[in-house]
N, C-alpha and C. Protein backbone atom coordinates (compact mmCIF):
# COMPACT_ATOMS: atom_id res chain seq x y z
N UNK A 1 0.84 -1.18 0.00
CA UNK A 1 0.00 0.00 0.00
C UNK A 1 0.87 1.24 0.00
N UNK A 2 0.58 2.07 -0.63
CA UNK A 2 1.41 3.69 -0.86
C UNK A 2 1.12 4.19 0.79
N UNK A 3 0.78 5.44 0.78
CA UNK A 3 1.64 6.29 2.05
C UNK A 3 -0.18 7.12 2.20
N UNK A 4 -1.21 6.61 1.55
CA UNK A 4 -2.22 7.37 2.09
C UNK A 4 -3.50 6.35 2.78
N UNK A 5 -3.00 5.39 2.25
CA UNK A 5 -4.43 4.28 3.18
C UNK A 5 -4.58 4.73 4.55
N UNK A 6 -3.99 5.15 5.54
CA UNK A 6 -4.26 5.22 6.91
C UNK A 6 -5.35 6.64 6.97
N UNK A 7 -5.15 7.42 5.83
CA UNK A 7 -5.79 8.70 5.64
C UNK A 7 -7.27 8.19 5.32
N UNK A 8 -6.81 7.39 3.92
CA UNK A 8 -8.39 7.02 3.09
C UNK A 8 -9.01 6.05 4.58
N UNK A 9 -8.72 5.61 5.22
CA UNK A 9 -9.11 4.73 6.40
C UNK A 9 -9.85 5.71 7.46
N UNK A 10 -9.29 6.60 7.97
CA UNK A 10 -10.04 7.55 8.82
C UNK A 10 -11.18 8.09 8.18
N UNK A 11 -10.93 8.44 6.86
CA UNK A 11 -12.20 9.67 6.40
C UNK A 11 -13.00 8.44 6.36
N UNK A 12 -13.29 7.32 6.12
CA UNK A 12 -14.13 6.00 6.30
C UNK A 12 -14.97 5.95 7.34
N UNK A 13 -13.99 6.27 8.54
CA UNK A 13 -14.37 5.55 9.72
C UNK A 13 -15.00 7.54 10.48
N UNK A 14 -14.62 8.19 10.19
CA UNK A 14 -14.99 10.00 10.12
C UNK A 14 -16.79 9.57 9.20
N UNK A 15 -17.07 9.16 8.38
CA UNK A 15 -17.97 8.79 7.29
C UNK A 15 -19.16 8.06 8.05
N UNK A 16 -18.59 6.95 8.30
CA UNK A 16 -19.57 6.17 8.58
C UNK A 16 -19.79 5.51 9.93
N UNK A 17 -18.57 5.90 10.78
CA UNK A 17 -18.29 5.37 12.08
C UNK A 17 -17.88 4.29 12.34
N UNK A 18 -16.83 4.25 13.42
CA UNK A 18 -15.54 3.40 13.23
C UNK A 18 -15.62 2.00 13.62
N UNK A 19 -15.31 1.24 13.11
CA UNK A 19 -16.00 -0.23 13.23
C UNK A 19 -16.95 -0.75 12.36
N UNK A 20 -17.88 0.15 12.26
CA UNK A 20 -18.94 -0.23 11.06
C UNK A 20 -19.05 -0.85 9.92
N UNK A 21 -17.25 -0.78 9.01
CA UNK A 21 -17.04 -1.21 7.69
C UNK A 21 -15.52 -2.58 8.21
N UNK A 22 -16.10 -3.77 7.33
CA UNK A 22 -14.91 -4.55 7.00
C UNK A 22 -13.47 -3.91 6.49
N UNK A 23 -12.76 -2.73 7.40
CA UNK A 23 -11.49 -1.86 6.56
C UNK A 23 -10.55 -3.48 6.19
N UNK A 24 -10.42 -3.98 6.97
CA UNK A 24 -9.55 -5.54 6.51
C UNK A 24 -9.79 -6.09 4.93
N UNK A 25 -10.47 -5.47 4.31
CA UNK A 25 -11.07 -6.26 2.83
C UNK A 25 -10.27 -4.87 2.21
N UNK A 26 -8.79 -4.34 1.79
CA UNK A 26 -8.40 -3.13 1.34
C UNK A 26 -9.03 -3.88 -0.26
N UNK A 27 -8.92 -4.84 -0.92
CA UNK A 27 -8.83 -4.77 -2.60
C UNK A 27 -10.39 -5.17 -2.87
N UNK A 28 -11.45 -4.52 -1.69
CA UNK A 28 -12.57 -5.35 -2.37
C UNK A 28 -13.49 -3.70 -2.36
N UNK A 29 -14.07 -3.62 -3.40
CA UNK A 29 -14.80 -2.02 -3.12
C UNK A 29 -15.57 -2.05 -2.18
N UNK A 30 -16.02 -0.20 -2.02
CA UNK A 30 -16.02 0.13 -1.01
C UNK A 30 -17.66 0.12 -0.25
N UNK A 31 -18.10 -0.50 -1.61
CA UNK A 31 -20.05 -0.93 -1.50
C UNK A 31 -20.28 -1.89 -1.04
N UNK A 32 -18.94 -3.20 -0.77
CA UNK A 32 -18.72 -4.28 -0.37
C UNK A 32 -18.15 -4.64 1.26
N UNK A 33 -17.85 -3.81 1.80
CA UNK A 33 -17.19 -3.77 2.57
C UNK A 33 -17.90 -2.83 3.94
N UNK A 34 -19.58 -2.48 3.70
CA UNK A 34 -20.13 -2.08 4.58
C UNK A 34 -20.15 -0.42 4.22
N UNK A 35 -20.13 0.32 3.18
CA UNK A 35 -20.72 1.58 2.84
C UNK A 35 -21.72 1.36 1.95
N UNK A 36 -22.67 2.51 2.24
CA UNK A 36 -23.80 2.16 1.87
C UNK A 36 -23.25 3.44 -0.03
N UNK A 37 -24.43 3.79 -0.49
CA UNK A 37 -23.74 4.41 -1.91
C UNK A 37 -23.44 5.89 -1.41
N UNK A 38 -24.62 6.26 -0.70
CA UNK A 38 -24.49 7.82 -0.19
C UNK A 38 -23.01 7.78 0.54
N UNK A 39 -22.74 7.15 1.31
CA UNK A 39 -21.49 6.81 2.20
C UNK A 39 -20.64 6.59 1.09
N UNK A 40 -20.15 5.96 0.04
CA UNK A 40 -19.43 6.21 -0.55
C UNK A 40 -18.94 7.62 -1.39
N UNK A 41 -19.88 7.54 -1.99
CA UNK A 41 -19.76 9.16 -2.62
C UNK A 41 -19.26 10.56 -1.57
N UNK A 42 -20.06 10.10 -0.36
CA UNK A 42 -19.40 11.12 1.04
C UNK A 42 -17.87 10.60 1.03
N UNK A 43 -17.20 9.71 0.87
CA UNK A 43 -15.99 9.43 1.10
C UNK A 43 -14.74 10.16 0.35
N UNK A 44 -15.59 9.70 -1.03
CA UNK A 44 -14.89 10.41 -2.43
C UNK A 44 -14.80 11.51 -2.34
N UNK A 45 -15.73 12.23 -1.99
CA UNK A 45 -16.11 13.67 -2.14
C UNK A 45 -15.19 14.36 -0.98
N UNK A 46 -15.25 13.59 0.42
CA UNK A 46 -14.28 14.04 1.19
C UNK A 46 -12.73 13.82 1.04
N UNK A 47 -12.26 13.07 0.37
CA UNK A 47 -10.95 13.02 -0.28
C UNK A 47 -10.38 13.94 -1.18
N UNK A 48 -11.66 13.85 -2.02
CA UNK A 48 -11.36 14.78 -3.06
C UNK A 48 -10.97 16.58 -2.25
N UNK A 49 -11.92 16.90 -0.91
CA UNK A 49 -11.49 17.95 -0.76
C UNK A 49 -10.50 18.01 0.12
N UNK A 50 -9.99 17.04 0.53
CA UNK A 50 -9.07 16.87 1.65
C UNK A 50 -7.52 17.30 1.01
N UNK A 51 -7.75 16.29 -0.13
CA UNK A 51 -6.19 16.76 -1.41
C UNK A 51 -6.23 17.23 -2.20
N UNK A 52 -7.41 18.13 -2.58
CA UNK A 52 -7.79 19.30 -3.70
C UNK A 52 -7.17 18.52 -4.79
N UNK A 53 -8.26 17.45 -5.00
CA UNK A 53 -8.04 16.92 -6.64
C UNK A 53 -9.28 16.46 -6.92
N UNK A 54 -9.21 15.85 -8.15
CA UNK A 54 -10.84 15.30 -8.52
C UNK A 54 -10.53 14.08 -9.18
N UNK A 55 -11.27 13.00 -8.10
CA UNK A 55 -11.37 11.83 -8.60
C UNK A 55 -12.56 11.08 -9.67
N UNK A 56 -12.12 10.55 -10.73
CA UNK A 56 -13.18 9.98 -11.43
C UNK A 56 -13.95 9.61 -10.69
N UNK A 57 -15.42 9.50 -11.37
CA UNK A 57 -16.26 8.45 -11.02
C UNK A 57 -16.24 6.73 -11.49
N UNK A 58 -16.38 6.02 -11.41
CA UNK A 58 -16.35 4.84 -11.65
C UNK A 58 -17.32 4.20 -11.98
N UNK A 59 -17.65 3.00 -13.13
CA UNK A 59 -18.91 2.60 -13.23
C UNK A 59 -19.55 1.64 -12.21
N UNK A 60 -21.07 0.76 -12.29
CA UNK A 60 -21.30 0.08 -11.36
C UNK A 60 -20.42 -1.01 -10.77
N UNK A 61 -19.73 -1.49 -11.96
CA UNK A 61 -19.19 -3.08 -12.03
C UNK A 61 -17.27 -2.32 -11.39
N UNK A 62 -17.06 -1.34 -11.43
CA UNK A 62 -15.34 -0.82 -11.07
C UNK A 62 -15.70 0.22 -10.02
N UNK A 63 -16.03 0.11 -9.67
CA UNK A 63 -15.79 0.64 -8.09
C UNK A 63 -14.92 0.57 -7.32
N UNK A 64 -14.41 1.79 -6.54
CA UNK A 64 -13.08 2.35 -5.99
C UNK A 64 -13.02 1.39 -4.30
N UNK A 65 -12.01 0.44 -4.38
CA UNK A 65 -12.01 0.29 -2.79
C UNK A 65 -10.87 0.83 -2.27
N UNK A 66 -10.13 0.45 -1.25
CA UNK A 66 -8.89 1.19 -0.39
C UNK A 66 -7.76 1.56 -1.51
N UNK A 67 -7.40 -0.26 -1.78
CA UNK A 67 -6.29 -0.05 -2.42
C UNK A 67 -6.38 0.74 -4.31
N UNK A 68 -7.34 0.56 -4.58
CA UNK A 68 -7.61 1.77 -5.81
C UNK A 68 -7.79 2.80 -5.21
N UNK A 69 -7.77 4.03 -4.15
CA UNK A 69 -7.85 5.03 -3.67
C UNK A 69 -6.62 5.37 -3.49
N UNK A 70 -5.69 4.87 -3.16
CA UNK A 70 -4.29 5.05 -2.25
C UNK A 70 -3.71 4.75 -3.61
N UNK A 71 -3.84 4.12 -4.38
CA UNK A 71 -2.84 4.04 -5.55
C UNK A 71 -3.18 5.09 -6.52
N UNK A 72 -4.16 5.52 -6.61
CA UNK A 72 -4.54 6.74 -7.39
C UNK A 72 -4.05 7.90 -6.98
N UNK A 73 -4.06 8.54 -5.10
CA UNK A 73 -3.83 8.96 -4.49
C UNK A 73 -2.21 9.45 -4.74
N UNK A 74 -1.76 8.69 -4.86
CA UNK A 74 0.22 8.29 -4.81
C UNK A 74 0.57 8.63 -5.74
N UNK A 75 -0.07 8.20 -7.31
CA UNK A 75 0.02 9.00 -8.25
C UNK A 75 -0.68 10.44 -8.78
N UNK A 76 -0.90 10.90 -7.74
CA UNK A 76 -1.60 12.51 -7.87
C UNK A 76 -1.65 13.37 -7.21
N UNK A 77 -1.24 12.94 -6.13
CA UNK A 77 -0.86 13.77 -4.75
C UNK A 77 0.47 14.10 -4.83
N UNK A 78 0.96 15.23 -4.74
CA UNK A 78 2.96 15.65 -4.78
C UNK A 78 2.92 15.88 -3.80
């Protein structure tokens, strides 16, 4: 994992409250793992303003979990 999962992990657990989501499942998305869709999009959206960037959206079937966040993250964050 790059150098921001512990970040994308809090705004999760800031999101939806801590315990609530399987964080142990990093490569499985994030609809899977105990966020509901509104809760996801709150996640994205809070990332996005956290590192002033803009993350794609993704279709139904590619959906963003930990480790697609933090690797996207690593390459876009300086």
């Amino acid at each position: 994992m790059g150098s921001y999962a512990e970040e994308i992990i809090g705004v999760i657990n800031e999101t939806c409250g801590e315990g609530t989501c399987d964080l142990s499942k990093k490569d499985t998305p994030l609809v899977e793992i105990g966020l509901d869709s509104l809760d996801y999009v709150t996640v994205v959206m809070a990332l996005e303003d956290k590192f002033d960037i803009e993350i794609p959206q993704t279709s139904d079937n590619d959906l963003w979990s930990i480790t697609d966040l933090d690797k996207f993250l690593a390459s876009k964050v300086h």
